[in-house]
N, C-alpha and C. Protein backbone atom coordinates (compact mmCIF):
# COMPACT_ATOMS: atom_id res chain seq x y z
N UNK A 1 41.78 133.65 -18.01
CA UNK A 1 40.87 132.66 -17.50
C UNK A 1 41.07 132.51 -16.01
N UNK A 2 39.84 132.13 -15.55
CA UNK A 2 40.18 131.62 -13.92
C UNK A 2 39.85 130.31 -13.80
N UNK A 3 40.98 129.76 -12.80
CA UNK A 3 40.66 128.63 -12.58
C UNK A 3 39.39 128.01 -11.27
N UNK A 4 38.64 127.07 -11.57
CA UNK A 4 37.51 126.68 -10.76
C UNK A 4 38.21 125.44 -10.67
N UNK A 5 38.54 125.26 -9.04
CA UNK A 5 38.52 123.84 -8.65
C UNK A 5 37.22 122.91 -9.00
N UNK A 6 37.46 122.11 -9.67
CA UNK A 6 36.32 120.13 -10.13
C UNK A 6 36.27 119.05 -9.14
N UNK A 7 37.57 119.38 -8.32
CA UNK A 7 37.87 118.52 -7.19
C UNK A 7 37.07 118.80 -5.97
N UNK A 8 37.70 118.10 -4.98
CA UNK A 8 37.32 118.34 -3.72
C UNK A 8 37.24 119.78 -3.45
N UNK A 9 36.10 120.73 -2.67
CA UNK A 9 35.91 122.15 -2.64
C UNK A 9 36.94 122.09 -1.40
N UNK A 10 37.33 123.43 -1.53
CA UNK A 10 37.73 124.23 0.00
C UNK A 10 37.58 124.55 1.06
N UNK A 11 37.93 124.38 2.27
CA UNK A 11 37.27 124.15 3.37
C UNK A 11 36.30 125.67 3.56
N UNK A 12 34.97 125.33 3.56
CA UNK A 12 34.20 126.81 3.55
C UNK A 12 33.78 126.98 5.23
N UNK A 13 34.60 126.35 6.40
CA UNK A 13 34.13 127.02 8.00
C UNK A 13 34.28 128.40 8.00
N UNK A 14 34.98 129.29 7.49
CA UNK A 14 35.20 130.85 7.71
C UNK A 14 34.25 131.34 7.38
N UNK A 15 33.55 130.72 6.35
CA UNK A 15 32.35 131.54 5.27
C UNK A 15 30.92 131.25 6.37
N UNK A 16 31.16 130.06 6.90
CA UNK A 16 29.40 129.68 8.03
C UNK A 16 29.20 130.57 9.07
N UNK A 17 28.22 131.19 9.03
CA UNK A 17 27.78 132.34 9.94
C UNK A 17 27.02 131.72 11.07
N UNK A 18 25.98 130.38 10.78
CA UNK A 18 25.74 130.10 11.60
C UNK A 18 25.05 128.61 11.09
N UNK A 19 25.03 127.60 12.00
CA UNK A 19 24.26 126.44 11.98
C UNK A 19 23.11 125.91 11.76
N UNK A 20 21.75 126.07 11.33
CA UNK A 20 20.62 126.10 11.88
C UNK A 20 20.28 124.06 11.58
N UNK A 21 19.44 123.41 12.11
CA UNK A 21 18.01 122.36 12.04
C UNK A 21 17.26 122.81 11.26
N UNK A 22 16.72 121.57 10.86
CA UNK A 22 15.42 122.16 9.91
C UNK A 22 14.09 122.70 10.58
N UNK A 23 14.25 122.07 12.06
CA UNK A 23 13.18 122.65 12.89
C UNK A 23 13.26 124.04 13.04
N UNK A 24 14.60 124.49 13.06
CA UNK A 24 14.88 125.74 13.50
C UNK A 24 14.72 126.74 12.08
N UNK A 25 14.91 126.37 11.19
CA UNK A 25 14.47 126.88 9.99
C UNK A 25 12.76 127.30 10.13
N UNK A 26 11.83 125.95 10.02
CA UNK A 26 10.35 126.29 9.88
C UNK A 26 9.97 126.82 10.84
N UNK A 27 10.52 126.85 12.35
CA UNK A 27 9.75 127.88 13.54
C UNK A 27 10.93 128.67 13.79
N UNK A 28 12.08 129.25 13.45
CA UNK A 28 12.53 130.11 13.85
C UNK A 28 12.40 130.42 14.51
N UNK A 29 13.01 129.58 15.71
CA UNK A 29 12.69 129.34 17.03
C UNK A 29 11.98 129.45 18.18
N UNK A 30 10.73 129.69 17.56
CA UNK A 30 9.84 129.98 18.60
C UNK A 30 9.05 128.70 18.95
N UNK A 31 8.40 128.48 20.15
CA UNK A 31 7.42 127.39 20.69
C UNK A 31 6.52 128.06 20.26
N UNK A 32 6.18 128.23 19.27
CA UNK A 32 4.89 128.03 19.13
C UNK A 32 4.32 127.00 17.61
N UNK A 33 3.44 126.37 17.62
CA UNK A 33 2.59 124.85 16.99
C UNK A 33 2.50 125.61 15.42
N UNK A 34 3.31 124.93 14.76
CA UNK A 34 3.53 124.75 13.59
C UNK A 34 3.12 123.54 12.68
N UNK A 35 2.42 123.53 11.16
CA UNK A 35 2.44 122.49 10.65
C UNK A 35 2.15 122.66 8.83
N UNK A 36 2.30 121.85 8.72
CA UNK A 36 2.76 122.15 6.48
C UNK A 36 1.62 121.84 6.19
N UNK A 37 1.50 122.26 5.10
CA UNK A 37 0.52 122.38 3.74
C UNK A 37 0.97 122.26 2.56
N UNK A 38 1.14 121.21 1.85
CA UNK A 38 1.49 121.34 0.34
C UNK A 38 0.55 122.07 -0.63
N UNK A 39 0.52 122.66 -0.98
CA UNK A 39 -0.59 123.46 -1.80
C UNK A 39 -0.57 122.61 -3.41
N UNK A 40 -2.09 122.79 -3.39
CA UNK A 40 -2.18 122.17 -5.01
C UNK A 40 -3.59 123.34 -5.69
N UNK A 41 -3.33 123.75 -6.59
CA UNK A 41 -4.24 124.70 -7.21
C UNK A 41 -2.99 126.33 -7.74
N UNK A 42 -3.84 126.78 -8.05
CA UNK A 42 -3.31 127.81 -8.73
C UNK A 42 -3.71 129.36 -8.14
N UNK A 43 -4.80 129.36 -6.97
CA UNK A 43 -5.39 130.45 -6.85
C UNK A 43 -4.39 131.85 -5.83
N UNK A 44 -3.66 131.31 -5.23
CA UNK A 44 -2.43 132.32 -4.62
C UNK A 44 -1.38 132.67 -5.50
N UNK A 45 -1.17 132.09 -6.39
CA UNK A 45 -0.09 132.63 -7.58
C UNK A 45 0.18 134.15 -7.19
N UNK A 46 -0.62 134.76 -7.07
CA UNK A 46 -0.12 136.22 -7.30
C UNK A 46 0.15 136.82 -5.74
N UNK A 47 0.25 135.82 -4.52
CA UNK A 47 1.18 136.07 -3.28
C UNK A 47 2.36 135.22 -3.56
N UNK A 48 2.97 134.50 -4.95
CA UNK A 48 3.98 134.12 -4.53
C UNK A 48 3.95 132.81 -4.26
N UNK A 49 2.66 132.18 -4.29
CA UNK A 49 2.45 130.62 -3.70
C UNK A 49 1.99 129.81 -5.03
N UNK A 50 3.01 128.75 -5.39
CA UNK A 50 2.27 127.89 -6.65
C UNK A 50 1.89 126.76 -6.03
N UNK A 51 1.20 125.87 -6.48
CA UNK A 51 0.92 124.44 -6.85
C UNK A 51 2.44 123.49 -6.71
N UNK A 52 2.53 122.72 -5.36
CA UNK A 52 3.49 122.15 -5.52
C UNK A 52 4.79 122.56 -4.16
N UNK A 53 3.97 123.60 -3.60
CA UNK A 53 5.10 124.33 -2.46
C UNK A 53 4.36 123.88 -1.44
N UNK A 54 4.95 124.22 -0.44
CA UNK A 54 4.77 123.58 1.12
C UNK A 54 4.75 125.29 1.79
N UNK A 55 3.74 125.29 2.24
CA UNK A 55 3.40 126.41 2.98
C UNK A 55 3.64 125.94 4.85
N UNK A 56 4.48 126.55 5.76
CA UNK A 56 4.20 126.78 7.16
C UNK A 56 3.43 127.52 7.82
N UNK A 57 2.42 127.13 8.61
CA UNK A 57 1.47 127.77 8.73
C UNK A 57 1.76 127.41 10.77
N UNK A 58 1.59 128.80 11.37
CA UNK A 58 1.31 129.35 12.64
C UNK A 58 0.16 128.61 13.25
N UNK A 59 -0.18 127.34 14.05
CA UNK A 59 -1.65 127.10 14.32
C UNK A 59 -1.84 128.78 15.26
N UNK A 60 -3.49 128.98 14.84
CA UNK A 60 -3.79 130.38 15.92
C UNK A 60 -5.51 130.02 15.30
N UNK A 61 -6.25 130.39 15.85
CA UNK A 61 -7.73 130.52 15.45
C UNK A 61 -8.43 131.94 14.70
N UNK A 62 -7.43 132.85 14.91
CA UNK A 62 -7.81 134.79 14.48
C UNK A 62 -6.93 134.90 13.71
N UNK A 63 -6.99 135.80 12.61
CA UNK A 63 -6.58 136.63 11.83
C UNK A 63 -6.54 137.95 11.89
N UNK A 64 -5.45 138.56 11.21
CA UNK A 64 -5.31 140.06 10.99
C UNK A 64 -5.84 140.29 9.41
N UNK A 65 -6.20 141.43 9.03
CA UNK A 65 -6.79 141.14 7.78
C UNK A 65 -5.57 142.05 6.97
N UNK A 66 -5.52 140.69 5.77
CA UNK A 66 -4.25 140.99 5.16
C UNK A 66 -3.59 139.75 5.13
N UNK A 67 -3.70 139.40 6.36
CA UNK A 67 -2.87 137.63 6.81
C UNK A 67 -3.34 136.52 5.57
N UNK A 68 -2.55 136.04 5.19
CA UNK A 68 -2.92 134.71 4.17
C UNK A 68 -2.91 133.65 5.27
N UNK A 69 -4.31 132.85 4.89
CA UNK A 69 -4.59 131.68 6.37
C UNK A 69 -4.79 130.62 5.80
N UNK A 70 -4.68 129.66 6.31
CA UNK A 70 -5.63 128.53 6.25
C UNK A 70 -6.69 127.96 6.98
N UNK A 71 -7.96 127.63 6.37
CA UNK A 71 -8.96 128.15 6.55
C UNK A 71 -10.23 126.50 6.37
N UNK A 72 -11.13 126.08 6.83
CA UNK A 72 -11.55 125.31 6.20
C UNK A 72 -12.91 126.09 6.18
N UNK A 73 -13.82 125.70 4.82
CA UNK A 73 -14.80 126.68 4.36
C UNK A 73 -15.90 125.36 4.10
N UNK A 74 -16.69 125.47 5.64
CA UNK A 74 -17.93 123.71 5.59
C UNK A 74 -16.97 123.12 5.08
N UNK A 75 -16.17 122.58 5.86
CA UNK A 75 -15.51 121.33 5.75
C UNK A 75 -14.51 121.39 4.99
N UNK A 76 -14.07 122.08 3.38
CA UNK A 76 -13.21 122.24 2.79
C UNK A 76 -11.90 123.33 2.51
N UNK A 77 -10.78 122.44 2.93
CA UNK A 77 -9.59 123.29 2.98
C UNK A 77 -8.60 124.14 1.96
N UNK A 78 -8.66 125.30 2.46
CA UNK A 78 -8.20 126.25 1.56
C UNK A 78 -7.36 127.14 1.92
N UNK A 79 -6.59 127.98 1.22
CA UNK A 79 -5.15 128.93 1.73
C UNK A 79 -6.46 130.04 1.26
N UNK A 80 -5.91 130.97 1.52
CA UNK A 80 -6.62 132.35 1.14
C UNK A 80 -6.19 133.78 1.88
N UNK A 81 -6.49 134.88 1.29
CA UNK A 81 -5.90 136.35 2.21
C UNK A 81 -7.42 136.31 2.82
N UNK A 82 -6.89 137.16 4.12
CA UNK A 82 -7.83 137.19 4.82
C UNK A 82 -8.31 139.13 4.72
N UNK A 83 -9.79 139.46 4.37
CA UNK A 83 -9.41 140.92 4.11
C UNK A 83 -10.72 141.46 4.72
N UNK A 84 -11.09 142.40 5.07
CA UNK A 84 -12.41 143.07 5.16
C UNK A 84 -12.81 144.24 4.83
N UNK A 85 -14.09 144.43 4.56
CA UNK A 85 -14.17 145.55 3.80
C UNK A 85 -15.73 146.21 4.57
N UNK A 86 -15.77 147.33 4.78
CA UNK A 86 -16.24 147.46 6.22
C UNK A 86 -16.74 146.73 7.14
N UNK A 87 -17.72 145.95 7.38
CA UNK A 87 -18.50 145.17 8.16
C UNK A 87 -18.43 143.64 7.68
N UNK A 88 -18.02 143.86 6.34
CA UNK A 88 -18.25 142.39 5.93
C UNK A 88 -16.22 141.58 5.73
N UNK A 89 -16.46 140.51 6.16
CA UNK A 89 -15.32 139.68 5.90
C UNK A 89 -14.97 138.80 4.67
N UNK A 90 -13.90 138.92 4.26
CA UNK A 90 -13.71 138.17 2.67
C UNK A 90 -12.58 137.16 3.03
N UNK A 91 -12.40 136.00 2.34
CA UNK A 91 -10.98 135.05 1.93
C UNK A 91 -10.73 135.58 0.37
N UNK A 92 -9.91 136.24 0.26
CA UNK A 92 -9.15 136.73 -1.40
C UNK A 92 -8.76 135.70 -1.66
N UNK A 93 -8.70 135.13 -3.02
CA UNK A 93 -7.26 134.06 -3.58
C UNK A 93 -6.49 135.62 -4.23
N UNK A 94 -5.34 135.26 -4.67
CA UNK A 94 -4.27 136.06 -4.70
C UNK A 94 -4.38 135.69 -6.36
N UNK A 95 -5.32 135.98 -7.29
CA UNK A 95 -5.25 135.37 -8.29
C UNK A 95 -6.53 135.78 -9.44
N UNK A 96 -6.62 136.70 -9.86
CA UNK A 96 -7.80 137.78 -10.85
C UNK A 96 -8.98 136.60 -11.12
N UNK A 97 -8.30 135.40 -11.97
CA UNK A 97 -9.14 134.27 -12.29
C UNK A 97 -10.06 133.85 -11.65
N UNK A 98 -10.11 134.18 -9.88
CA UNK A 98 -11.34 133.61 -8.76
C UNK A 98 -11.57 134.65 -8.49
N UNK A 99 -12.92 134.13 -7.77
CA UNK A 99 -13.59 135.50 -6.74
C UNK A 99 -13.54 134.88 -5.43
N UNK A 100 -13.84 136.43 -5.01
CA UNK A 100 -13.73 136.56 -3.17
C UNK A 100 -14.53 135.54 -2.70
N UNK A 101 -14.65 134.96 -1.63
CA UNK A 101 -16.01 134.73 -1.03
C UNK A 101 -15.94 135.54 0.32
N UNK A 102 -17.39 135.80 0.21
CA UNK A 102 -17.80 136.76 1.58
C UNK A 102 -18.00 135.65 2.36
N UNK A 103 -17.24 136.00 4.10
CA UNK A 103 -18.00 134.99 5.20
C UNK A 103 -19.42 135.09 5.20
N UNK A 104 -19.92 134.38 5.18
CA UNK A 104 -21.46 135.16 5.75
C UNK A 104 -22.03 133.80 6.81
N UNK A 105 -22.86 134.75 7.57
CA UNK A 105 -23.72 133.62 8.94
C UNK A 105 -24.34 132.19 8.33
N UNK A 106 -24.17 131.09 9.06
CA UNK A 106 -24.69 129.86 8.63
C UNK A 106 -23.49 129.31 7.77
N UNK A 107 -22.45 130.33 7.60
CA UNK A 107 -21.11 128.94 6.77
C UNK A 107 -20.12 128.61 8.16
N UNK A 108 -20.15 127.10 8.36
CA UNK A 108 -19.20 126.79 8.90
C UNK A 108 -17.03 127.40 8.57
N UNK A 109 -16.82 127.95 9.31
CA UNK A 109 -15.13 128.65 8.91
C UNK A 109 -14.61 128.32 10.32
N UNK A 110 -13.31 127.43 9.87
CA UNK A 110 -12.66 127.75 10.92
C UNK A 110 -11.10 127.84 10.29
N UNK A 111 -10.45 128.95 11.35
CA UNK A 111 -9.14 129.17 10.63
C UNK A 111 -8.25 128.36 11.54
N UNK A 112 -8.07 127.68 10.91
CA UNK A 112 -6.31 127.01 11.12
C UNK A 112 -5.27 127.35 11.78
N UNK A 113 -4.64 128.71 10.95
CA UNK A 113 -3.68 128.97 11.76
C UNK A 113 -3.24 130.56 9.96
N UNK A 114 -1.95 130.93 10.21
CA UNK A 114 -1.45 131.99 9.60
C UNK A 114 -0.57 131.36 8.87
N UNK A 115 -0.12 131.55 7.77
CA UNK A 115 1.53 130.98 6.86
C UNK A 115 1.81 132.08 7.53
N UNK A 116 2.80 131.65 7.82
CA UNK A 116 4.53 132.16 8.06
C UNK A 116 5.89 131.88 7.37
N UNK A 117 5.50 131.10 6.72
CA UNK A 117 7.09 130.56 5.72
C UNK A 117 6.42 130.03 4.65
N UNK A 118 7.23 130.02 3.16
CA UNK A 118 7.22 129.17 2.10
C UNK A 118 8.31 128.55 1.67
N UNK A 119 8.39 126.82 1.61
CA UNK A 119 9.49 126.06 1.01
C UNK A 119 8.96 125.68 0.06
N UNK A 120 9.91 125.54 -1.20
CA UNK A 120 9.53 125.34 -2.51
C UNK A 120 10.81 124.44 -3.05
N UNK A 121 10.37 123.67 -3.30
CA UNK A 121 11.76 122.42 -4.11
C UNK A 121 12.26 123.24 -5.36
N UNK A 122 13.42 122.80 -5.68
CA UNK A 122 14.45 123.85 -7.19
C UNK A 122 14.20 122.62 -7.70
C-alpha cells in the first residue's frame, strides 16, 4: 500500500512553473479587447462548445473562414463557424441537427469578434 497524506498537503513551490491572473489566463497577454459569452443552446456541440460554457471571444469585425465567431444575425446573437463556399458565405453550427444559413444581401450581420478560449465549470 501507499500512503496518501489526509492532512495538510506538501509544500508544492518546486512543482509551480509559473503564476498566472485570471486576466492573464483569458487574454494571454495580449492588449487586445476581449469579452465572454455564456452559451445556451446546443448547436456547436460538435466544436466542443455546450450549453452552459463561457466562450472568450477576440472583439475584431472580419473573419477567416473556418473561425467560430460571434455574430449578430438582424439583431440576434449567435456563435457559429464562419465558412465559404465559393462566392457565397455561410455561419455553420457545429451540429448535423441545424442548417447553414447563407449570408445573403439585405440581412443585417455584424461580427463581434473570434472565440479564442473556452472555460467550462467541472
Amino acid at each position: 500500500m501507499v500512503p496518501a497524506p489526509a492532512g495538510a498537503a506538501p509544500p508544492a513551490d518546486d512543482h509551480v512553473e509559473q503564476v498566472l491572473t485570471a486576466e492573464e489566463l483569458i487574454t494571454d497577454g495580449t492588449t487586445q479587447k476581449v469579452f465572454g459569452c455564456r452559451i445556451v443552446g446546443d448547436s456547436m456541440e460538435g466544436a466542443g462548445i455546450v450549453s452552459g460554457d463561457t466562450v472568450i471571444v477576440r472583439q475584431q469585425e472580419t473573419a477567416k473562414v473556418g473561425d467560430v465567431i460571434v455574430v449578430t444575425v438582424d439583431g440576434e446573437l449567435t456563435i457559429k463557424r464562419y465558412e465559404r463556399i465559393g462566392e457565397r458565405a455561410y455561419l455553420y453550427p457545429d451540429d448535423s441537427g441545424y442548417q447553414p444559413l447563407e449570408i445573403r444581401e439585405g440581412m443585417s450581420i455584424k461580427i463581434l469578434g473570434v472565440v479564442v478560449k473556452l472555460i467550462r465549470n467541472m
